[in-house]
PDB file of N, CA and C in Angstrom:
ATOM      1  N   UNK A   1       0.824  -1.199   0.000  1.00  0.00           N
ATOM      2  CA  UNK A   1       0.000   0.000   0.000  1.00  0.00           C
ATOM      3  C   UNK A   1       0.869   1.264   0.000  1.00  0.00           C
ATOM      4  N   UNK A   2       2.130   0.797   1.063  1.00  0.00           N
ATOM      5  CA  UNK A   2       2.752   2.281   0.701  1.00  0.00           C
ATOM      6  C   UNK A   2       3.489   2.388  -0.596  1.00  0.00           C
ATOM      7  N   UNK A   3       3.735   1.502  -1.046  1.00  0.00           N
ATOM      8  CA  UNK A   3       4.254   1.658  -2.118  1.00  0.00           C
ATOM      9  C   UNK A   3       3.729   1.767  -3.281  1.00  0.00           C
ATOM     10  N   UNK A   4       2.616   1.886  -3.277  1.00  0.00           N
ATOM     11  CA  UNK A   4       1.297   2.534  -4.162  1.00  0.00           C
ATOM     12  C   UNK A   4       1.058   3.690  -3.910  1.00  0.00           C
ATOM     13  N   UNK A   5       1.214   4.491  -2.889  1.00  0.00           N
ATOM     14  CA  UNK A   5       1.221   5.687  -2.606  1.00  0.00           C
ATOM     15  C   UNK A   5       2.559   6.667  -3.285  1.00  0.00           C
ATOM     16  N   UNK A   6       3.373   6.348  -2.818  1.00  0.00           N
ATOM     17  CA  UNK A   6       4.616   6.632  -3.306  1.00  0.00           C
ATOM     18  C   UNK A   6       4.823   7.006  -5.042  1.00  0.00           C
ATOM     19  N   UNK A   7       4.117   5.909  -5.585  1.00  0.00           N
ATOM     20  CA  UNK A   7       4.075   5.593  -6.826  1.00  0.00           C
ATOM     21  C   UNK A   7       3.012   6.456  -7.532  1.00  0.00           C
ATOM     22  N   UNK A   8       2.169   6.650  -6.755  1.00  0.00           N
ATOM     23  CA  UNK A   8       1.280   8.001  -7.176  1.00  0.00           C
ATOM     24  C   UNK A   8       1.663   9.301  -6.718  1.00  0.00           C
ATOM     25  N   UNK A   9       2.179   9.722  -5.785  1.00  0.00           N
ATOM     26  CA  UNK A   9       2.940  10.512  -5.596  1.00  0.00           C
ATOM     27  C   UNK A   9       4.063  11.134  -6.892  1.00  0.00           C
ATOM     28  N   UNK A  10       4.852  10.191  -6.633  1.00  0.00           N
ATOM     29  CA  UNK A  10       5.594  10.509  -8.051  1.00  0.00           C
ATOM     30  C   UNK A  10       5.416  10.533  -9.426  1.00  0.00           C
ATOM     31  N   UNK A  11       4.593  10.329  -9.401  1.00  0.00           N
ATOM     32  CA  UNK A  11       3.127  10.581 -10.617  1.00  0.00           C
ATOM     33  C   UNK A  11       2.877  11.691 -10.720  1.00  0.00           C
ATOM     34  N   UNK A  12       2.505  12.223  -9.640  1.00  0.00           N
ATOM     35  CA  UNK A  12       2.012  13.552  -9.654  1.00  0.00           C
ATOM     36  C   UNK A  12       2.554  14.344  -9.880  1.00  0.00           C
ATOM     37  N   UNK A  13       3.582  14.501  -9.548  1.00  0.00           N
ATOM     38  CA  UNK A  13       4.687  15.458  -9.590  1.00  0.00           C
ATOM     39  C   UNK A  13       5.268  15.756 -10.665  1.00  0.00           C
ATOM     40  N   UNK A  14       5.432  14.578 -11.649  1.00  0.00           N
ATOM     41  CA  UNK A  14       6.311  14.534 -12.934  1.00  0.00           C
ATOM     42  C   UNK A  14       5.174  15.211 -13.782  1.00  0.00           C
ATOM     43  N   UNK A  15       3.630  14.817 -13.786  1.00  0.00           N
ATOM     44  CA  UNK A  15       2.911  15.787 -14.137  1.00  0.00           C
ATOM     45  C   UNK A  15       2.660  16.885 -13.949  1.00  0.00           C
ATOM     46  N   UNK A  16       2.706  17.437 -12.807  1.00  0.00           N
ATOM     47  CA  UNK A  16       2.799  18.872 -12.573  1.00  0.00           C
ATOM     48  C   UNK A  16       3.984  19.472 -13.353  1.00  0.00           C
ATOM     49  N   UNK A  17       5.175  19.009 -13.139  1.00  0.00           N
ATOM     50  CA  UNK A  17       5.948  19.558 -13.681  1.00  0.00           C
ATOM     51  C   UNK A  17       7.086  19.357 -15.353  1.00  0.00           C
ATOM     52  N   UNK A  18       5.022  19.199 -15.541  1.00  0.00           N
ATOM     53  CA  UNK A  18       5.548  19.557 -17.453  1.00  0.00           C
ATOM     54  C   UNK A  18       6.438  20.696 -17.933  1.00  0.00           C
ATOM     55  N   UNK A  19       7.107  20.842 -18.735  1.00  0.00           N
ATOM     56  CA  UNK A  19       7.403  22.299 -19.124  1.00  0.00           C
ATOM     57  C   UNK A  19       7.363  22.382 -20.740  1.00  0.00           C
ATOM     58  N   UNK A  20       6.406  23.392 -20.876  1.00  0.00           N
ATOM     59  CA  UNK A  20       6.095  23.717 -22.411  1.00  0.00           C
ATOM     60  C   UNK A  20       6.767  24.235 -23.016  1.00  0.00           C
ATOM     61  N   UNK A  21       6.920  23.501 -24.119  1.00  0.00           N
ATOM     62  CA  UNK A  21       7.928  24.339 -25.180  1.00  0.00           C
ATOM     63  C   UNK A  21       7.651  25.118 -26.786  1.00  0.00           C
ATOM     64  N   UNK A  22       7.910  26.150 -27.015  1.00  0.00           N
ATOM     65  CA  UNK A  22       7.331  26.551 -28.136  1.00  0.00           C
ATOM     66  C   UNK A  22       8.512  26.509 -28.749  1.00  0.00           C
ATOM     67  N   UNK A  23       8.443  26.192 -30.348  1.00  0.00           N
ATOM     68  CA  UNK A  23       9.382  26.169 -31.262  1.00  0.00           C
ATOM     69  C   UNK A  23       8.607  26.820 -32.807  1.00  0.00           C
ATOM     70  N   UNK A  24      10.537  27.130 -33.336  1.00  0.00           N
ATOM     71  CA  UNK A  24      10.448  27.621 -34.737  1.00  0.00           C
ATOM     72  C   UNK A  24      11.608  27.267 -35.123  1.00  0.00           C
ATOM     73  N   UNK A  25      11.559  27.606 -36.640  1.00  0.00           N
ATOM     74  CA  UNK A  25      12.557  27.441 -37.447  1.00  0.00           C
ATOM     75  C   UNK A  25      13.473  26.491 -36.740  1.00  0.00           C
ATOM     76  N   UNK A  26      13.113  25.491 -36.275  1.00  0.00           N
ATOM     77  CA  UNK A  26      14.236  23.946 -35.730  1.00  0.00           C
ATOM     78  C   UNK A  26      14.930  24.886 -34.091  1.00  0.00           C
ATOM     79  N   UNK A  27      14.425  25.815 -33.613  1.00  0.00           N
ATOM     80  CA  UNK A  27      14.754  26.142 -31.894  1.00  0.00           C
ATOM     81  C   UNK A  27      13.778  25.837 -31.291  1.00  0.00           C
ATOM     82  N   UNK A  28      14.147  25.447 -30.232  1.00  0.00           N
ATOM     83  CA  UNK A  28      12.814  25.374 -29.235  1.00  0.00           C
ATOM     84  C   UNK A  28      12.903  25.644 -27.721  1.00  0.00           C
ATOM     85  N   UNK A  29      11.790  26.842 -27.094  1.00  0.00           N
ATOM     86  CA  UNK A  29      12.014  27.613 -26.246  1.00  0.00           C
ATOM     87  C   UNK A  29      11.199  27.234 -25.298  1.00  0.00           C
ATOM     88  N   UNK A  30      11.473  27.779 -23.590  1.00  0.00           N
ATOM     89  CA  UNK A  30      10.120  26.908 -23.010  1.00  0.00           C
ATOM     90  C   UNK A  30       9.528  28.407 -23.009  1.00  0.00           C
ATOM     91  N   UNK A  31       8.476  27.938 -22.725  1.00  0.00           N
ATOM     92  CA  UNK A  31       6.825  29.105 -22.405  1.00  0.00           C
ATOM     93  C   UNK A  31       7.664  30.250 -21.801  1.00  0.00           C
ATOM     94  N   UNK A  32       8.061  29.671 -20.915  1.00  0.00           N
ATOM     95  CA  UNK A  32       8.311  30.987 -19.605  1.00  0.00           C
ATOM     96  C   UNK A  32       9.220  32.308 -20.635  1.00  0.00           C
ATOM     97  N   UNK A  33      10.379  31.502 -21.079  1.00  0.00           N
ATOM     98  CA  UNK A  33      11.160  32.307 -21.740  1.00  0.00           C
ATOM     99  C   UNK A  33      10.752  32.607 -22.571  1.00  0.00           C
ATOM    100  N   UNK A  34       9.713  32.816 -23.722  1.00  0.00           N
ATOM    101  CA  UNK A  34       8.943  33.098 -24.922  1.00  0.00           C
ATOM    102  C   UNK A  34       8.127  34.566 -24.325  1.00  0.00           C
ATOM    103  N   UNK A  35       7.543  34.271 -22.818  1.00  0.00           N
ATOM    104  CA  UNK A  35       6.911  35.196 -21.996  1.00  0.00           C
ATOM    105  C   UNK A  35       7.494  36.521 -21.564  1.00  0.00           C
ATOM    106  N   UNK A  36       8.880  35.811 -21.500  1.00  0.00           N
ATOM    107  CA  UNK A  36      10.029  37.030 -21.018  1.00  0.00           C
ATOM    108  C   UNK A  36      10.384  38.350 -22.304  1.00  0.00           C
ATOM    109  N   UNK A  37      10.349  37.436 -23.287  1.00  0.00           N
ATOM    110  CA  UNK A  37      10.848  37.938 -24.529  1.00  0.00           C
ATOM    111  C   UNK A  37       9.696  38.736 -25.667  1.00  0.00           C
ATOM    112  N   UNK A  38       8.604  38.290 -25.030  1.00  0.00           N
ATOM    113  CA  UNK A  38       7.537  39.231 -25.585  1.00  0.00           C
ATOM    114  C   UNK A  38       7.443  40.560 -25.134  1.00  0.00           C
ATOM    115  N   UNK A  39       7.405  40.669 -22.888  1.00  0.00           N
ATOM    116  CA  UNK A  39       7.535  41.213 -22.527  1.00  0.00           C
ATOM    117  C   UNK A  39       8.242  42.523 -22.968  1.00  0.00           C
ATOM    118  N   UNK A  40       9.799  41.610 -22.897  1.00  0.00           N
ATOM    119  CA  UNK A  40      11.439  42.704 -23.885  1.00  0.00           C
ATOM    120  C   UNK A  40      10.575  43.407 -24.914  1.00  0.00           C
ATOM    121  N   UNK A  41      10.396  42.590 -26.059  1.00  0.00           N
ATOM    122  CA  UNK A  41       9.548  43.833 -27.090  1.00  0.00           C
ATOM    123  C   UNK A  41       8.772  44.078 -26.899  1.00  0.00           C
ATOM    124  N   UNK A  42       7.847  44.103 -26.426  1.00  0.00           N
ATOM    125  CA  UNK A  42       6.683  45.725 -25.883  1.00  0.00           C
ATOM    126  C   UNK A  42       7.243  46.325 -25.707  1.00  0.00           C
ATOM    127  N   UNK A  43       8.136  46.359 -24.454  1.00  0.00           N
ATOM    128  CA  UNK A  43       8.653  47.218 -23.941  1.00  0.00           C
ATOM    129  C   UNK A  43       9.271  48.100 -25.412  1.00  0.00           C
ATOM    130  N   UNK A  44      10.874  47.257 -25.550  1.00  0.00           N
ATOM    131  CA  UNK A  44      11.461  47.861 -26.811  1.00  0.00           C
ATOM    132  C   UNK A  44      10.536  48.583 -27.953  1.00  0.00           C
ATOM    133  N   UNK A  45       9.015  48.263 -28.190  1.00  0.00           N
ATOM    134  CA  UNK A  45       8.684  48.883 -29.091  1.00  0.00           C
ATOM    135  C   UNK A  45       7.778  50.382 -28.511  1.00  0.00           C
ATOM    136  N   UNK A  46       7.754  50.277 -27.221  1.00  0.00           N
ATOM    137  CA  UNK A  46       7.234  51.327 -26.930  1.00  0.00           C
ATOM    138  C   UNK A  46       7.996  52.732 -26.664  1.00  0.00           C
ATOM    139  N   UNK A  47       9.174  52.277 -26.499  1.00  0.00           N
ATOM    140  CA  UNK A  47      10.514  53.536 -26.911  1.00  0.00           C
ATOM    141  C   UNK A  47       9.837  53.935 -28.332  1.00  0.00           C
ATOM    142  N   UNK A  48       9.772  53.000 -29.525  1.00  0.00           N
ATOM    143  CA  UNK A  48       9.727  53.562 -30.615  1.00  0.00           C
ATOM    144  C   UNK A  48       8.795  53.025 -31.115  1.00  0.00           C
ATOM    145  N   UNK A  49       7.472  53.580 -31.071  1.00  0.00           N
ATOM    146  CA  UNK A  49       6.856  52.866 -31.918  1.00  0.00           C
ATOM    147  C   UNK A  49       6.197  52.917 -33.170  1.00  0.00           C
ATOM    148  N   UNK A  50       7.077  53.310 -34.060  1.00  0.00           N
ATOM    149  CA  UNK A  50       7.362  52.497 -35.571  1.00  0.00           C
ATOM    150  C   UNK A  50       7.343  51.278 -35.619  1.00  0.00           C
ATOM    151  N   UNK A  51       7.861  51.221 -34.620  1.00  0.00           N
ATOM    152  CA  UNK A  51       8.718  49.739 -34.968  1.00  0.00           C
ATOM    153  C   UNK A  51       7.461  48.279 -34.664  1.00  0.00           C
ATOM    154  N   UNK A  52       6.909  47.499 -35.535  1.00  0.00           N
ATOM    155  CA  UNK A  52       6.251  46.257 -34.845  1.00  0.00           C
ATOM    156  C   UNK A  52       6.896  45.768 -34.045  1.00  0.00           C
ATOM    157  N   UNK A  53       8.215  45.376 -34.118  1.00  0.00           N
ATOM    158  CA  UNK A  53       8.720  44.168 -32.901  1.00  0.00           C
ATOM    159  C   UNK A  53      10.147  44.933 -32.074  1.00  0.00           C
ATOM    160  N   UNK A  54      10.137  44.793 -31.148  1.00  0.00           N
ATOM    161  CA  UNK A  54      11.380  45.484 -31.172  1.00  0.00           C
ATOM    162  C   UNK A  54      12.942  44.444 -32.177  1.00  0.00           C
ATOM    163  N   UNK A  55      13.723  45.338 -31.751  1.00  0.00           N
ATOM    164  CA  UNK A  55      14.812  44.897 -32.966  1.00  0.00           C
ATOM    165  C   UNK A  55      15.468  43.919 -32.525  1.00  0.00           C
ATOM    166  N   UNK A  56      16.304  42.739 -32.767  1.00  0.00           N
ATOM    167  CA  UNK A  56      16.918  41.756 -31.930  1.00  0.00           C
ATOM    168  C   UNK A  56      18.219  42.514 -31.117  1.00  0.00           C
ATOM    169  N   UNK A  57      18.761  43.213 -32.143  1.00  0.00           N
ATOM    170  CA  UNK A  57      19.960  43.530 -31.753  1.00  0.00           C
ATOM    171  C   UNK A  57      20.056  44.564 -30.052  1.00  0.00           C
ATOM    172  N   UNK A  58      18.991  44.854 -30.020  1.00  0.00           N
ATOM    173  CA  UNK A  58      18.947  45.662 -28.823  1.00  0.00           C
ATOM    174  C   UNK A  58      18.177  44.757 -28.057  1.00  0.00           C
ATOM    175  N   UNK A  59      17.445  43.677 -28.364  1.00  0.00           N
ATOM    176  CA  UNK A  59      17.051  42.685 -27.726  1.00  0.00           C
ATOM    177  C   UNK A  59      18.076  41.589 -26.857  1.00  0.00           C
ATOM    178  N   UNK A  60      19.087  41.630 -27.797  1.00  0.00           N
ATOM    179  CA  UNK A  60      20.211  40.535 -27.501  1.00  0.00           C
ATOM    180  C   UNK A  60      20.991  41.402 -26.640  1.00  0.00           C
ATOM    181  N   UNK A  61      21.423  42.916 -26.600  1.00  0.00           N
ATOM    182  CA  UNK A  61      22.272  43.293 -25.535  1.00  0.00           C
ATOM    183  C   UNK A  61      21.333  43.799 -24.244  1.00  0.00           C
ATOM    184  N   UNK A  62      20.530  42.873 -24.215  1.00  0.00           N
ATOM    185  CA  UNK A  62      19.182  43.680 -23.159  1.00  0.00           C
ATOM    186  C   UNK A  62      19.844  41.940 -21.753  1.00  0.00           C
ATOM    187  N   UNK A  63      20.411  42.759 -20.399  1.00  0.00           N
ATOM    188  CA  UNK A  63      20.694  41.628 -19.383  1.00  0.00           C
ATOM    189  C   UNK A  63      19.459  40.823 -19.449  1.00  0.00           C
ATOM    190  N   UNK A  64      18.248  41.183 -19.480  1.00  0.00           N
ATOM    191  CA  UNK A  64      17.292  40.396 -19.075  1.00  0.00           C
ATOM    192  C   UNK A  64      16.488  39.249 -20.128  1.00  0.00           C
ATOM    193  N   UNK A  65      16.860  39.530 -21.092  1.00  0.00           N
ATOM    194  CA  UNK A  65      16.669  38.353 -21.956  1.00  0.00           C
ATOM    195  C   UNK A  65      17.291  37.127 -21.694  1.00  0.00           C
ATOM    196  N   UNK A  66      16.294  36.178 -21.652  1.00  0.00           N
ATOM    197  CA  UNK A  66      16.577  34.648 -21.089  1.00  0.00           C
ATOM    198  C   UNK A  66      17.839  34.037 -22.093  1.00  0.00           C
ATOM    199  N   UNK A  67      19.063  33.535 -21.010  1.00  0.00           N
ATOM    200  CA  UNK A  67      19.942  32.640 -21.185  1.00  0.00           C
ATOM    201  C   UNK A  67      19.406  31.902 -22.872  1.00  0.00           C
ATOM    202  N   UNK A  68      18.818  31.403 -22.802  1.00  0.00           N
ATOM    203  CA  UNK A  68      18.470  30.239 -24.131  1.00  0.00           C
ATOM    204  C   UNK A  68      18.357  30.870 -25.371  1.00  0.00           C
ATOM    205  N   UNK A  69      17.915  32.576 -24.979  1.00  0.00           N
ATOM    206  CA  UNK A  69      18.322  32.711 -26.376  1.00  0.00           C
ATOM    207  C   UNK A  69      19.583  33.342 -26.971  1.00  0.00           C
ATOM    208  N   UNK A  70      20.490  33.114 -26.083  1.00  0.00           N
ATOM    209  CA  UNK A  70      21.621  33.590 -26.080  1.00  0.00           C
ATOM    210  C   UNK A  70      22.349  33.091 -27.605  1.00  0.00           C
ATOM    211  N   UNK A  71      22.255  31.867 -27.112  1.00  0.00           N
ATOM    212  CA  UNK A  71      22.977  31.416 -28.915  1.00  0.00           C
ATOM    213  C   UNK A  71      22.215  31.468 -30.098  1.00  0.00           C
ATOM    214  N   UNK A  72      20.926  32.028 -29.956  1.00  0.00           N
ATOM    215  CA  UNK A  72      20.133  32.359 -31.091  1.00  0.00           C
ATOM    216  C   UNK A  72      20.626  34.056 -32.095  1.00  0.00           C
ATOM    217  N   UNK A  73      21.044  34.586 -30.868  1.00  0.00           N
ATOM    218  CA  UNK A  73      21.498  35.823 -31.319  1.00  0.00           C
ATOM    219  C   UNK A  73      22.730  36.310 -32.320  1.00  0.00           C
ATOM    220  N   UNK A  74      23.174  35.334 -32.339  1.00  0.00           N
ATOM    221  CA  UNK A  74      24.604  35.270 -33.308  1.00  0.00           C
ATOM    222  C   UNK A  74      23.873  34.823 -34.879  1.00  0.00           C
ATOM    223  N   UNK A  75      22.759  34.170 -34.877  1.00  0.00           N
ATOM    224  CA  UNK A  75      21.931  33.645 -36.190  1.00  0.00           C
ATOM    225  C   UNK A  75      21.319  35.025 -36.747  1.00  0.00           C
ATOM    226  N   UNK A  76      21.230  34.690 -38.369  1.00  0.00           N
ATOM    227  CA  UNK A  76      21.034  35.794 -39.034  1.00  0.00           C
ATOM    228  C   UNK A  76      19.557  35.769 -39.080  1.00  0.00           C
ATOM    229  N   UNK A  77      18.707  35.078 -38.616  1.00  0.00           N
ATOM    230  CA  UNK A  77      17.563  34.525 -38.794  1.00  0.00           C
ATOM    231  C   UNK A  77      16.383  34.939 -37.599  1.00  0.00           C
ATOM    232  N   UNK A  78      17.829  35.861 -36.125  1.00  0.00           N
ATOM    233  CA  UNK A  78      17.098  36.018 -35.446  1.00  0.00           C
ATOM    234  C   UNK A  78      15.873  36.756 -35.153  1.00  0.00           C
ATOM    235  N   UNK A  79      15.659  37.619 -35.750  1.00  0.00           N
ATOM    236  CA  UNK A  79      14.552  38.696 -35.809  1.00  0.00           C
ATOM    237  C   UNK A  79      13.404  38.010 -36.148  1.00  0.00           C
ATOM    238  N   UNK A  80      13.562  37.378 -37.265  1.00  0.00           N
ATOM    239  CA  UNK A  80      12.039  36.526 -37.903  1.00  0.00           C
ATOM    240  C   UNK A  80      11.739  35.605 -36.586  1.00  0.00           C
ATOM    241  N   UNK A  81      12.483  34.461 -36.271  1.00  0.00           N
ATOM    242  CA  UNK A  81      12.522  33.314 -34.966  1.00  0.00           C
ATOM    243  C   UNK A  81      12.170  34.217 -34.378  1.00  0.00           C
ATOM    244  N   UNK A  82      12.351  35.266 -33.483  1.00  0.00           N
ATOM    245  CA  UNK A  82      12.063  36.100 -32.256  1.00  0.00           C
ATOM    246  C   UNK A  82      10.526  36.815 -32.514  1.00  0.00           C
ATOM    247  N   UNK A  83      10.315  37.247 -33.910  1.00  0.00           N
ATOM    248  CA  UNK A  83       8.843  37.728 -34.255  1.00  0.00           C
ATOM    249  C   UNK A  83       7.813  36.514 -34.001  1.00  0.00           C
ATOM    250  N   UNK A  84       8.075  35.090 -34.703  1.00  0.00           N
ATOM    251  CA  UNK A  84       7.562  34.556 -34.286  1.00  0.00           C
ATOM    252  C   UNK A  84       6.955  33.474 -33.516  1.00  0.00           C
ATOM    253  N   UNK A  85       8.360  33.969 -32.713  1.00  0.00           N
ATOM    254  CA  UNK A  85       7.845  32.889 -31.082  1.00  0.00           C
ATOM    255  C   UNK A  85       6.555  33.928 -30.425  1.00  0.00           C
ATOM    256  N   UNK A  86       6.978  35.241 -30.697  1.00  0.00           N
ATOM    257  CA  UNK A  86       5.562  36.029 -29.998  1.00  0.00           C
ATOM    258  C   UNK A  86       4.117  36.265 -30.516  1.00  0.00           C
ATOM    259  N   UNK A  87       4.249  35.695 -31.906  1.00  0.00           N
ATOM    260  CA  UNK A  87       3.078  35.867 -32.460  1.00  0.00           C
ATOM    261  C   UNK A  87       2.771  34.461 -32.202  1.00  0.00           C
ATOM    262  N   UNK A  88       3.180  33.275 -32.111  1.00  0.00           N
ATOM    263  CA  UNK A  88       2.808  31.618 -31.532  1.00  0.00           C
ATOM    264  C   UNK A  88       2.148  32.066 -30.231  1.00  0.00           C
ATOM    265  N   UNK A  89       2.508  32.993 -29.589  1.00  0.00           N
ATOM    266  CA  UNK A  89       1.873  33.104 -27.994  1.00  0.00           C
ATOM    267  C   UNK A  89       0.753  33.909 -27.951  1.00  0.00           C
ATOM    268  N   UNK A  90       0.603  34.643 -29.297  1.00  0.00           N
ATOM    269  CA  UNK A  90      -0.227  35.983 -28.686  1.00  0.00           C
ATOM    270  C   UNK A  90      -1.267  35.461 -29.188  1.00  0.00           C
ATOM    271  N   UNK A  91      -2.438  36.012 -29.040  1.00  0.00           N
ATOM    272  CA  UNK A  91      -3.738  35.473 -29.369  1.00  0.00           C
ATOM    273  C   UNK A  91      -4.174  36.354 -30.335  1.00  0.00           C
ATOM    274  N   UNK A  92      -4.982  35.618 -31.820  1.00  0.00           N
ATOM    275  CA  UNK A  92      -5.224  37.070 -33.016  1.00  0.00           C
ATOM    276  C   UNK A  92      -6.243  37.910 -31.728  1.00  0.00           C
ATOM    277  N   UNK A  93      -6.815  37.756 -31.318  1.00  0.00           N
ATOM    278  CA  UNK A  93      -8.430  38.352 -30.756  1.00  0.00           C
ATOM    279  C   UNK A  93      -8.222  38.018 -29.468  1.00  0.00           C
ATOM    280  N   UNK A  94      -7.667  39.113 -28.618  1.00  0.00           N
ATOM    281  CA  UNK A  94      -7.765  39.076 -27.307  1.00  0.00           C
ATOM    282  C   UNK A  94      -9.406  39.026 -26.443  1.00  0.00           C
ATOM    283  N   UNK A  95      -9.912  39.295 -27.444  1.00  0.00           N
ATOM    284  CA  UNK A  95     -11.575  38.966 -26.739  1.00  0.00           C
ATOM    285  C   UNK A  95     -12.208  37.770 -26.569  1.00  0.00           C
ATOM    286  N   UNK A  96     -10.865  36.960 -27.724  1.00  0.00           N
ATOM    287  CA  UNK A  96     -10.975  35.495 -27.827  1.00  0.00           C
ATOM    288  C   UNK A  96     -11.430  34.798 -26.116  1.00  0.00           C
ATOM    289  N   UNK A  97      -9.556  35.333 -25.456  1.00  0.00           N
ATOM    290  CA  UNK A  97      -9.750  35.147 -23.965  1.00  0.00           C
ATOM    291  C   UNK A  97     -10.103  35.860 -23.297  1.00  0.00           C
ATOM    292  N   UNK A  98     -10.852  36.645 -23.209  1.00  0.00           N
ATOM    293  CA  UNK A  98     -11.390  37.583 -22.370  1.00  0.00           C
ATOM    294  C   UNK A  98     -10.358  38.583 -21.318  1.00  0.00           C
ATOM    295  N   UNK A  99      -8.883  38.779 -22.175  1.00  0.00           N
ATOM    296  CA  UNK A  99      -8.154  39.319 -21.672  1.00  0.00           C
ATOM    297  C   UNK A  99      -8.065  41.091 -22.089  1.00  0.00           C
ATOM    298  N   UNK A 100      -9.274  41.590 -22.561  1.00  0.00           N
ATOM    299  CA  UNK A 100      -9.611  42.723 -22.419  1.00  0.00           C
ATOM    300  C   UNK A 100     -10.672  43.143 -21.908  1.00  0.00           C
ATOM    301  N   UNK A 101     -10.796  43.933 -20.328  1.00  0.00           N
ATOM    302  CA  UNK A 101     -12.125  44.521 -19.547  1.00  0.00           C
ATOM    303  C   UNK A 101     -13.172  45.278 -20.747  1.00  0.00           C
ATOM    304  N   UNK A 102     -12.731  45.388 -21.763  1.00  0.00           N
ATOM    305  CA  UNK A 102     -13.904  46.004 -22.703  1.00  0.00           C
ATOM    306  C   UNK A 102     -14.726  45.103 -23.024  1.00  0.00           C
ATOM    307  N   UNK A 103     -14.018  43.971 -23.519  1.00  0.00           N
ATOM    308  CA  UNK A 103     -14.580  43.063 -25.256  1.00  0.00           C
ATOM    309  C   UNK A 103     -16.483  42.688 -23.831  1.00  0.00           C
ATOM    310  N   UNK A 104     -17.173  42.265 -24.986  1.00  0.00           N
ATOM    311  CA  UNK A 104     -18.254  42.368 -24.429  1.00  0.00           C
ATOM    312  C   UNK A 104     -18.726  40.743 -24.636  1.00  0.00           C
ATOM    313  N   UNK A 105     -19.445  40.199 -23.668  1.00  0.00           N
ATOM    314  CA  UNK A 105     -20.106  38.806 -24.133  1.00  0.00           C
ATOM    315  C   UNK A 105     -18.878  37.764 -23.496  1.00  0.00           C
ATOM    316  N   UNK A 106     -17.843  38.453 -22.919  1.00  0.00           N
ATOM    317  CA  UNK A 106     -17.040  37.331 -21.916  1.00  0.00           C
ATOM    318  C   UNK A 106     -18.231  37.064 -20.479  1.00  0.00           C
TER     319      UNK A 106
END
């Protein structure tokens, strides 16, 4: 019996602690860090906003951008990969999730 317990126990746990990963162009990032890096460009695009995404290059010398994408930044490819790990996360229609106090009928 205890060792049926145990055994569900550790069950549980390994399920809880899935970690999601979003990928492109053959990288693959977990959630959290995709979260971090969306964050970075808002921000970056709200200095300037012309700009849709912010730029990598000021992305990549930014301390707070997650470790993992560290070796992405040397790729010539990074800007597109970085546009769209955030468009994989973002939702077209935020009313979709009811993550705007306006949208009506949530």
């Amino acid at each position: 019996m205890r060792a049926l317990v145990i055994l569900l126990t550790i069950s549980v746990l390994q399920i809880s602690q899935c970690v999601v990963r979003v990928s492109d162009s053959g990288y693959s990032f977990s959630l959290e860090a995709v979260k971090t890096l969306k964050k970075l460009m808002e921000f970056d695009t709200s200095t300037n906003p012309s700009q849709t995404y912010g730029n990598a290059e000021s992305l990549c010398a930014d301390p707070d951008l997650p470790r993992e994408f560290r070796e992405l930044c040397g790729k010539h490819n990074v800007n597109q990969v970085f546009q769209n790990l955030v468009r994989i996360i973002s939702p077209i229609d935020p009313c979709e999730i009811c993550a705007n106090v306006a949208c009506t009928g949530c």
